[in-house]
Protein backbone atom coordinates (compact mmCIF):
# COMPACT_ATOMS: atom_id res chain seq x y z
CA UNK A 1 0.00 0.00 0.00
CA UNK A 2 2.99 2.18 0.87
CA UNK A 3 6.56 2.27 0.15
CA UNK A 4 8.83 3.36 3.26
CA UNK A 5 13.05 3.70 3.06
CA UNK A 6 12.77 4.05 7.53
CA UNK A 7 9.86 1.27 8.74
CA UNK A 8 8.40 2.67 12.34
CA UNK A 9 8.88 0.83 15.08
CA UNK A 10 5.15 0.96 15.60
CA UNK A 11 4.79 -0.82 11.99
CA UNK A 12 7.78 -3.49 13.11
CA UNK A 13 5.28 -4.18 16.18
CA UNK A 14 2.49 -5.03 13.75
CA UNK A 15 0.86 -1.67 14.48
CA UNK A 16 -0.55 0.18 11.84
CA UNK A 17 -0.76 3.94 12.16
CA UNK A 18 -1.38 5.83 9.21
CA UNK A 19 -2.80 9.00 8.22
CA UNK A 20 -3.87 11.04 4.73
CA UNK A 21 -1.54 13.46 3.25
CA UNK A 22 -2.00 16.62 1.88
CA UNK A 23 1.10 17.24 0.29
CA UNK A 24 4.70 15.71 -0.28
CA UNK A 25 5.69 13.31 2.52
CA UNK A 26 9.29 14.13 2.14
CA UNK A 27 11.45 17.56 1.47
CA UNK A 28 14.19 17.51 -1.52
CA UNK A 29 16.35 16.67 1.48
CA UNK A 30 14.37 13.27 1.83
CA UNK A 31 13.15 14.39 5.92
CA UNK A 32 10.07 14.43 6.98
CA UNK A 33 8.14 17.42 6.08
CA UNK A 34 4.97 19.07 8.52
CA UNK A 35 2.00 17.25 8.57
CA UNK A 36 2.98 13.94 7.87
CA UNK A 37 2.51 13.20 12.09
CA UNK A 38 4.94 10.31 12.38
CA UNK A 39 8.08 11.11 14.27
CA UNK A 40 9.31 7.51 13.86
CA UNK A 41 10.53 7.91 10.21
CA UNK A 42 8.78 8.76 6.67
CA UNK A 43 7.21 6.45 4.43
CA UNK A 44 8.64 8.31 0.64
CA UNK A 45 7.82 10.48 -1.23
CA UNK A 46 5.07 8.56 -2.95
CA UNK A 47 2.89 8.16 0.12
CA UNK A 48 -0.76 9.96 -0.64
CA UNK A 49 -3.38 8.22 1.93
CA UNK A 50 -2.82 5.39 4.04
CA UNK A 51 -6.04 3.73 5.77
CA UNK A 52 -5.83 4.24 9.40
CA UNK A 53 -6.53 1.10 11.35
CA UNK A 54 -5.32 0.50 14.99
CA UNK A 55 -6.27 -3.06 14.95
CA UNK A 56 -3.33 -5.57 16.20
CA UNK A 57 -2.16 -7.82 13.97
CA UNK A 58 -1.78 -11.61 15.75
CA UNK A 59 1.56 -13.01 15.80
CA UNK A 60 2.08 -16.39 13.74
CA UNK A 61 0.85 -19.48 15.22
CA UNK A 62 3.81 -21.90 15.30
CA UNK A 63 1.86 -25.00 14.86
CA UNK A 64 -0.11 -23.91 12.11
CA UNK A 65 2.35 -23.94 9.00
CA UNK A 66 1.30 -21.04 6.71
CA UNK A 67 -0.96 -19.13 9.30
CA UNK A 68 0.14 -15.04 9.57
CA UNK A 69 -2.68 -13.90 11.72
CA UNK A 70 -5.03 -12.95 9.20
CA UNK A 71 -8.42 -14.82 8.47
CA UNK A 72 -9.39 -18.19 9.17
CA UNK A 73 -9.25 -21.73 7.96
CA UNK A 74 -12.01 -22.81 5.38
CA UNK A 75 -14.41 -25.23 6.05
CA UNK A 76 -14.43 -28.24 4.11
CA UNK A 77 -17.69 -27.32 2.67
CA UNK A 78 -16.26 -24.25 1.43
CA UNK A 79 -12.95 -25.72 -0.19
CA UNK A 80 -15.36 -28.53 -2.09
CA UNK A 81 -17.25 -25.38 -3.36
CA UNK A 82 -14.32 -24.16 -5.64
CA UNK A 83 -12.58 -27.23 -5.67
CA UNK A 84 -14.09 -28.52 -8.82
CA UNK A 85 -11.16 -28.53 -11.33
CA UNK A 86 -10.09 -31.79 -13.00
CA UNK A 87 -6.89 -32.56 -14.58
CA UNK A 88 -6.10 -34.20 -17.90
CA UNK A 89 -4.62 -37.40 -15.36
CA UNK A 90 -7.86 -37.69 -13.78
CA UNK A 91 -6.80 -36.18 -10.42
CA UNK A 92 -10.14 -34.71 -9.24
CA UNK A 93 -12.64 -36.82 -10.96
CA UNK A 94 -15.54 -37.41 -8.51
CA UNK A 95 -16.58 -40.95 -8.42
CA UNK A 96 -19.71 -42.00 -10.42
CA UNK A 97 -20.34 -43.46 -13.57
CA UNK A 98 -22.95 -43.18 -16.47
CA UNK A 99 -23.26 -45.31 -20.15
CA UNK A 100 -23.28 -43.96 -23.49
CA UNK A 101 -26.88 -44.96 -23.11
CA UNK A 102 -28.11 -43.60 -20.46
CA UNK A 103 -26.07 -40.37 -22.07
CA UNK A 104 -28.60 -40.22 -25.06
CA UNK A 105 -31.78 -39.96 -22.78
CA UNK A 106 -30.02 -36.86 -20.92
CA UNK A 107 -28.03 -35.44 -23.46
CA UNK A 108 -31.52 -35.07 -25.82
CA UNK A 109 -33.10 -34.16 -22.73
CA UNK A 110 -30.57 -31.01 -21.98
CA UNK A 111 -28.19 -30.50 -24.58
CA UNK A 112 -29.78 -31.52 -27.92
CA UNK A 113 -31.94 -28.20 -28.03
CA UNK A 114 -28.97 -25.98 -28.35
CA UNK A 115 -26.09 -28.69 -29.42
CA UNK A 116 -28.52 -30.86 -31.84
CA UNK A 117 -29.69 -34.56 -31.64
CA UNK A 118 -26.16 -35.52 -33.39
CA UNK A 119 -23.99 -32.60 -32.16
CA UNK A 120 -24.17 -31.01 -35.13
CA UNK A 121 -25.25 -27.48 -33.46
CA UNK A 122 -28.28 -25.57 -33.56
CA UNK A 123 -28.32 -22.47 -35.24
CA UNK A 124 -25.43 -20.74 -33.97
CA UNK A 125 -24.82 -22.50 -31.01
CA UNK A 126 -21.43 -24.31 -30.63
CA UNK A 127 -21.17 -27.87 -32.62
CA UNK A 128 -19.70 -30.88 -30.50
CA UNK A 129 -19.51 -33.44 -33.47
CA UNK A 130 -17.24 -34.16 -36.19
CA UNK A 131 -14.66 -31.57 -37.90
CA UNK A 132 -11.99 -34.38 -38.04
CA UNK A 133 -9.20 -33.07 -40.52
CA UNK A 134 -10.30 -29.90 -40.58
CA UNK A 135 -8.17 -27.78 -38.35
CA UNK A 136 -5.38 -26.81 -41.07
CA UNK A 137 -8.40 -25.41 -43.58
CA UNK A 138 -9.61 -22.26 -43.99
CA UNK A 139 -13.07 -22.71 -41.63
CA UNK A 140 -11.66 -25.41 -39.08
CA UNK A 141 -14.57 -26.86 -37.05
CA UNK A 142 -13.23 -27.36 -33.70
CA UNK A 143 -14.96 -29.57 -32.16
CA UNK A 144 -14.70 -32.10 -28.93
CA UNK A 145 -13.76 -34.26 -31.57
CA UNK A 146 -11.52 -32.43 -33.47
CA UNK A 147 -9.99 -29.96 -31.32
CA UNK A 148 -10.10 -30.47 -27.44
CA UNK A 149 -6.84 -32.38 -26.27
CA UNK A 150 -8.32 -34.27 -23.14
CA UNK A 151 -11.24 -35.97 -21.83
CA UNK A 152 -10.98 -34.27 -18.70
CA UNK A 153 -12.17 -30.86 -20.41
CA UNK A 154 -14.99 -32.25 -21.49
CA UNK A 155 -16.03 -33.53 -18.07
CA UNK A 156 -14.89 -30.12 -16.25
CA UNK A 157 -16.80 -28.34 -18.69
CA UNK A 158 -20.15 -29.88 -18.81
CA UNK A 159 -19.81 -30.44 -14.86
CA UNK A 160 -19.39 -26.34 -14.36
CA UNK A 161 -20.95 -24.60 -17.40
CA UNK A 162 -23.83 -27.00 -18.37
CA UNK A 163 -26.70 -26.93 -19.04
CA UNK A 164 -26.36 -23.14 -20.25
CA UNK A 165 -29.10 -22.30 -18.15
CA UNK A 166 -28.43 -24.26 -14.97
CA UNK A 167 -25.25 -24.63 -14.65
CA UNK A 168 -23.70 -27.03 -12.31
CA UNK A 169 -27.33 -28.67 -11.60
CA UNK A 170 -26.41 -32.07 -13.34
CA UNK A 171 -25.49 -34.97 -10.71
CA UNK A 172 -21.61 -36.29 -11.01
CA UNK A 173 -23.17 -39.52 -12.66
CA UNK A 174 -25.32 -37.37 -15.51
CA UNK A 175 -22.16 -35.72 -16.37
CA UNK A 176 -20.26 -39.32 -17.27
CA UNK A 177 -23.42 -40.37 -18.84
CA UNK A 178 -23.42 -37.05 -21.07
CA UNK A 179 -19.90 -36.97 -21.35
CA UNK A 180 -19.27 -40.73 -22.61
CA UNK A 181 -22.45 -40.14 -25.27
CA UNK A 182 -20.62 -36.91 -26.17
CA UNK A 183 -17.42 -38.88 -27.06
CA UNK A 184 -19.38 -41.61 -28.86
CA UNK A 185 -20.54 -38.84 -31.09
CA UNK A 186 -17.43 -38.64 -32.04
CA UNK A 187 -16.43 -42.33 -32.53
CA UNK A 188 -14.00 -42.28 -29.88
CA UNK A 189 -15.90 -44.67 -27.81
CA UNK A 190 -18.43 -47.54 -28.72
CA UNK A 191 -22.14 -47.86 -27.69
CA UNK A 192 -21.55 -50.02 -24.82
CA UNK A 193 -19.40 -47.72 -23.22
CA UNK A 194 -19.54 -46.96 -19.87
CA UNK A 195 -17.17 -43.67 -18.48
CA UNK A 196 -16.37 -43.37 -15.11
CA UNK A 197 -13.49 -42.00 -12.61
CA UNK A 198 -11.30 -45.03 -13.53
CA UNK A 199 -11.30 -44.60 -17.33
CA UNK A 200 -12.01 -41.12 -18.16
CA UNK A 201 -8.12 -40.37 -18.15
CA UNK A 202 -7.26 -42.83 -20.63
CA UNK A 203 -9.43 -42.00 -23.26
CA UNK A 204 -6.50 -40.51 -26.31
CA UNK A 205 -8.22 -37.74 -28.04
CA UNK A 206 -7.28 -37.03 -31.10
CA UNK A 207 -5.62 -33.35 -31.43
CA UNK A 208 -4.21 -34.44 -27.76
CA UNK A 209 -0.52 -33.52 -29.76
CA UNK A 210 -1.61 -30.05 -31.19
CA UNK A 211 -1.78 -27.97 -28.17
CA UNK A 212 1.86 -26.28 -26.90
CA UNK A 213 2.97 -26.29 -23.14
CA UNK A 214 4.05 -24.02 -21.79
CA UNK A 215 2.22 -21.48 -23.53
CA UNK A 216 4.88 -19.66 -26.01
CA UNK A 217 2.94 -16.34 -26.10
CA UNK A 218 4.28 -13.17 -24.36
CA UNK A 219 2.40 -11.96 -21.26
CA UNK A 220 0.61 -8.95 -21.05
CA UNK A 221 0.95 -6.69 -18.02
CA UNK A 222 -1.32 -3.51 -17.49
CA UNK A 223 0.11 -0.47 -15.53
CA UNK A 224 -2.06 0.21 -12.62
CA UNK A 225 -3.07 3.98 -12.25
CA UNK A 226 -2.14 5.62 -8.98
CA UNK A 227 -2.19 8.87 -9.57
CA UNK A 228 -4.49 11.59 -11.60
CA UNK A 229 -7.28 8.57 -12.37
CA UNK A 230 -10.31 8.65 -13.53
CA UNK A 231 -13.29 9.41 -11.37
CA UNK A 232 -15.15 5.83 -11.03
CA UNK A 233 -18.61 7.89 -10.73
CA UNK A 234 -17.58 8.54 -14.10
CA UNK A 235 -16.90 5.30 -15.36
CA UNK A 236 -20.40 3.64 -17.00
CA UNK A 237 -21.15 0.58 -19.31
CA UNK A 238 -22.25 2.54 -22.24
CA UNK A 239 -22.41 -0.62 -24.98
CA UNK A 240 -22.02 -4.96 -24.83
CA UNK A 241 -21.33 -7.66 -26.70
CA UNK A 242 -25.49 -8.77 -26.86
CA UNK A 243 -25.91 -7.01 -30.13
CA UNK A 244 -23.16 -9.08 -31.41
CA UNK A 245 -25.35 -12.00 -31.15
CA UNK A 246 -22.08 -13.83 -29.40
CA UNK A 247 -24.86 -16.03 -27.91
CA UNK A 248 -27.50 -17.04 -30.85
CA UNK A 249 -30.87 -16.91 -30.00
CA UNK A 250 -32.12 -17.12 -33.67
CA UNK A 251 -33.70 -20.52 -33.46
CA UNK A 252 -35.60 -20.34 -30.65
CA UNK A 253 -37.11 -17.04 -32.13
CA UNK A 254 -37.75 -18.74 -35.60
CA UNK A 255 -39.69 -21.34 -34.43
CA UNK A 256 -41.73 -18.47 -32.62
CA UNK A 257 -42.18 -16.87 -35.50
CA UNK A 258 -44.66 -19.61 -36.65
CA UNK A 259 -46.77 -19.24 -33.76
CA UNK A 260 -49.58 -16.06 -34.22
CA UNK A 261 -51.42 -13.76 -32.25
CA UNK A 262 -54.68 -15.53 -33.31
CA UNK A 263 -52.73 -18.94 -31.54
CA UNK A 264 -54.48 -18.15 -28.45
CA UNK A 265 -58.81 -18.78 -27.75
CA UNK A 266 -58.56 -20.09 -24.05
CA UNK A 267 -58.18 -23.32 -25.49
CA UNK A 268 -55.97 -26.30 -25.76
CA UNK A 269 -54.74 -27.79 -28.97
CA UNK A 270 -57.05 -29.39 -30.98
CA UNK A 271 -60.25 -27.42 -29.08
CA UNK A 272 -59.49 -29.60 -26.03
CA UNK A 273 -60.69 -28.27 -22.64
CA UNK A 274 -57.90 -26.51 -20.81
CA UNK A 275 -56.81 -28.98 -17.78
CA UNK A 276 -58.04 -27.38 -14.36
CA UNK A 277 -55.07 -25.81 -12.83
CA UNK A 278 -55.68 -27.45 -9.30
CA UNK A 279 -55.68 -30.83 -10.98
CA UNK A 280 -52.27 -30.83 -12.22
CA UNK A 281 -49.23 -32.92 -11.03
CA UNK A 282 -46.52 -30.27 -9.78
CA UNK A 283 -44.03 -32.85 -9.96
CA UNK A 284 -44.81 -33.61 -13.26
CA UNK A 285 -44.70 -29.72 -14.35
CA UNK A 286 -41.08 -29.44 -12.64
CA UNK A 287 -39.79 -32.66 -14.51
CA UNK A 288 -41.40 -31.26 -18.04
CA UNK A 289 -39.99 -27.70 -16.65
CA UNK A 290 -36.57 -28.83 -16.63
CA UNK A 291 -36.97 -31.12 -20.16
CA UNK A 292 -38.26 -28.35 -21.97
CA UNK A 293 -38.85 -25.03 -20.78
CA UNK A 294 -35.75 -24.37 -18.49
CA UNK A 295 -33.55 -23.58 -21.34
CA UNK A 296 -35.99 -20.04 -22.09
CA UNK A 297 -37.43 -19.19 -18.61
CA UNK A 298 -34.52 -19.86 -16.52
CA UNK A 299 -33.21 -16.79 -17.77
CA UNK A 300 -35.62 -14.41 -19.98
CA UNK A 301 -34.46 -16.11 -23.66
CA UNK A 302 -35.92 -14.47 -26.04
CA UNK A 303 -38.52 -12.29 -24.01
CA UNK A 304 -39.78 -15.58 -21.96
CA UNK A 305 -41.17 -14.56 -18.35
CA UNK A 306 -38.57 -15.73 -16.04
CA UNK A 307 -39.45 -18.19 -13.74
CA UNK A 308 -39.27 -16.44 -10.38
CA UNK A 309 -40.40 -13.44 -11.84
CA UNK A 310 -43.53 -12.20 -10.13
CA UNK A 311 -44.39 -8.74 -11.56
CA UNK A 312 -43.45 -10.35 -14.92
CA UNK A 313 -45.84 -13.42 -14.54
CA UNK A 314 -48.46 -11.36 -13.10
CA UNK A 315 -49.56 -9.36 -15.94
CA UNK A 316 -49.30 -12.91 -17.74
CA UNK A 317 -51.74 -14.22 -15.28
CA UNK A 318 -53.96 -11.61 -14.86
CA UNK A 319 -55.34 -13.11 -18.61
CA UNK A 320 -56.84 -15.61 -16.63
CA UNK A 321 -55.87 -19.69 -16.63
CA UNK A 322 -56.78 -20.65 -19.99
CA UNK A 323 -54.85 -18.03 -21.86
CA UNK A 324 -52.08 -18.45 -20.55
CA UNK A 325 -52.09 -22.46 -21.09
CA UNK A 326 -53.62 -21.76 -24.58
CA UNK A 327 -50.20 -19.35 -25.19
CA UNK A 328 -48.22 -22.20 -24.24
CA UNK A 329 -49.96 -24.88 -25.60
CA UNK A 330 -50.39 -23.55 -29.07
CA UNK A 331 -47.73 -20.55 -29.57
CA UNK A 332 -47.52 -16.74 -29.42
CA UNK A 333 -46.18 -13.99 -30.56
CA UNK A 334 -46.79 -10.92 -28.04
CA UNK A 335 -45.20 -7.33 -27.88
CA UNK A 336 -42.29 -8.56 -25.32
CA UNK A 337 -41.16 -12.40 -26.95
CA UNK A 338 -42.07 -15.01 -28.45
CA UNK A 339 -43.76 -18.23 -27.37
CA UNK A 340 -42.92 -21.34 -29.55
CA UNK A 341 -45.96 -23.77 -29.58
CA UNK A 342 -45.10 -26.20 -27.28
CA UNK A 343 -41.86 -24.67 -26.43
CA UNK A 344 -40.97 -26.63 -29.74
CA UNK A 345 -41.41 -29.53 -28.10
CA UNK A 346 -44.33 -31.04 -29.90
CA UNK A 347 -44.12 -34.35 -28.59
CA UNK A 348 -45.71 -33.06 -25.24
CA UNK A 349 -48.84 -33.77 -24.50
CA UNK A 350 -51.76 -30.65 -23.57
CA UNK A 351 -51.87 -32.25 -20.11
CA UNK A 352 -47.78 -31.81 -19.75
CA UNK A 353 -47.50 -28.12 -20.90
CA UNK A 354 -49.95 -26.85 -18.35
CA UNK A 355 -48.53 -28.79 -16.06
CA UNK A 356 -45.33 -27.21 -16.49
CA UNK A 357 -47.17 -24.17 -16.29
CA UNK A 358 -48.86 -24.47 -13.32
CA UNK A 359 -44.89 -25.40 -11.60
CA UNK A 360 -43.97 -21.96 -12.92
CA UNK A 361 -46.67 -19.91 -11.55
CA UNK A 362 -46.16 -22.23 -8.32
CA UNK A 363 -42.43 -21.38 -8.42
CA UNK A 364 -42.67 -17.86 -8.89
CA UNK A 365 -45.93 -17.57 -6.30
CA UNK A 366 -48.24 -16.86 -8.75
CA UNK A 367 -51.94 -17.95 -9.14
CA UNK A 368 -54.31 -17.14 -12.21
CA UNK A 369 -57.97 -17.93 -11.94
């Protein structure tokens, strides 16, 4: 915080005594100068503020290797809450397990919508499949396949990132599962396969060669301001990367686009009577929820209400019950987003949408009559 050519003896103590400057700390003669109000020595010339504090630091603890004083020691909670990293050897693999097949269910379940049924990427969203042989051409695909040297990334990555929406919310044995389908994608294992702890590091991938350690690029070191800055109050986020469209959104609003304003008659599909909201499974709503829905209300996609959201769902359910399950059930296209019929899920039955509606208004606390 400060530089000083004479330490105190009140800062050799552990004391801390410090007080804001004025003016120069030091004459051209390097002495102390009025006002600095330490008679124990002077801290430079580049002193400007130091915080005052009169609090004690403790003295070292002997028996506890690596302990100055400061702070306290982390619960092991706490360490297994950022101790989530896994290396390329395997060190830090969870135990667990879960088959290529089981993979399939989960992976169509929570991946497929953005990553596609075979990996092959939806819209713009990043594809996990194939591109084998085509990292020296002009548009290299990098994929798992292709491009990512070890099997451990894979696992790290879907076990902190994934799904995009709720992150970290898949068990240690869904992320082998997805995982080990992932890499059959990619022919690197068959369809019997089964990935676990005990495995996982010997899988070869096959750019596992094309990646340089240590990293031959030059570092880059920023020189921190400490004099004349800028005023933070002055400092605002004027523009971001949204408009970019760094995260595509395109195909969930295309398949909105097929749903119309005239999608919505307080009926279900097909002129079926709309499911009385007390009647509905809430169990069944969060299951179809997290299958289907998740992906857009978890966090506002494309204009979607977000679940927890009670002002936002209000005005929703102030249409009244059957509305808002006809929305859902058979697609619209309002001021503020778009609705996909079905979520785009068209294999769900009337029963299941409203049921997932009826979790959401139940989530957020919610009722529409």
């Amino acid at each position: 915080m400060f530089r000083s050519s004479k330490p105190s003896a009140a800062l050799a103590a552990g004391l801390i005594l410090a007080v804001a400057v004025a003016g120069p700390c030091a004459g051209a003669d390097g002495e102390p100068t009025a006002g600095t109000g330490l008679a124990t020595g002077h801290f430079g010339p580049e002193l400007e503020a130091v915080e005052i504090s009169l609090a004690f630091r403790p003295k070292p603890d002997p028996d506890r290797a690596g302990y100055y004083g400061y702070g306290r020691t982390p619960t092991p909670e706490e360490i297994a809450g950022w101790d989530i990293d896994v290396r390329p050897d395997g060190q830090g693999l969870p135990e667990g397990s879960g088959s290529v097949a089981d993979g399939e269910m989960l992976y169509e379940q929570k991946c497929a919508e953005c990553h596609g049924s075979f990996g092959e990427g939806q819209g713009r969203w990043p594809v996990l499949a194939g591109g084998f042989d085509s990292l020296t051409q002009d548009r290299p695909e990098k994929t798992v396949g292709s491009y990512w040297p070890y099997a451990s990334t894979l696992w790290d990555y879907v076990h902190r990132a994934m799904p995009f929406y709720a992150p970290q919310s898949l068990s240690n044995d869904e992320v082998y599962a997805i995982a080990a389908y992932v890499l059959y994608l990619n022919d690197l294992v068959d369809d019997d396969f089964v990935l676990s702890q005990d495995n996982l590091a010997g899988i070869e991938m096959p750019n596992a060669g094309g990646f340089f350690s240590p990293d031959p690029r030059p570092d880059v070191h920023n020189e921190p301001c400490m004099k004349n800055c800028k005023d933070p109050a002055s400092i605002s986020i004027t523009w971001d990367s949204t408009e970019l469209g760094v995260t595509p959104t395109a195909h969930f609003e295309s398949e909105a686009a097929a749903a119309t304003t005239a999608a919505t008659t307080g009926t279900a599909a097909a002129g079926g009577a709309v499911p009385e909201l007390g009647s509905l499974d809430l169990s069944e709503g969060a299951r179809i929820y997290q299958q289907a829905c998740q992906a857009c209300h978890a966090a506002g996609l494309a204009g979607a209400p977000q679940t927890g959201d009670a002002e936002n769902w209000g005005r929703r359910a102030g249409q009244g019950w059957a509305t808002l399950v006809g929305h859902a059930v058979n697609g619209y296209q309002g001021e503020a987003g778009y609705m996909p019929a079905k979520g785009g899920q068209a294999q769900l039955s009337d029963q299941e949408v409203a049921a997932a509606v009826a979790y959401m208004l139940d989530a957020t606390g919610v009722t529409a009559d």
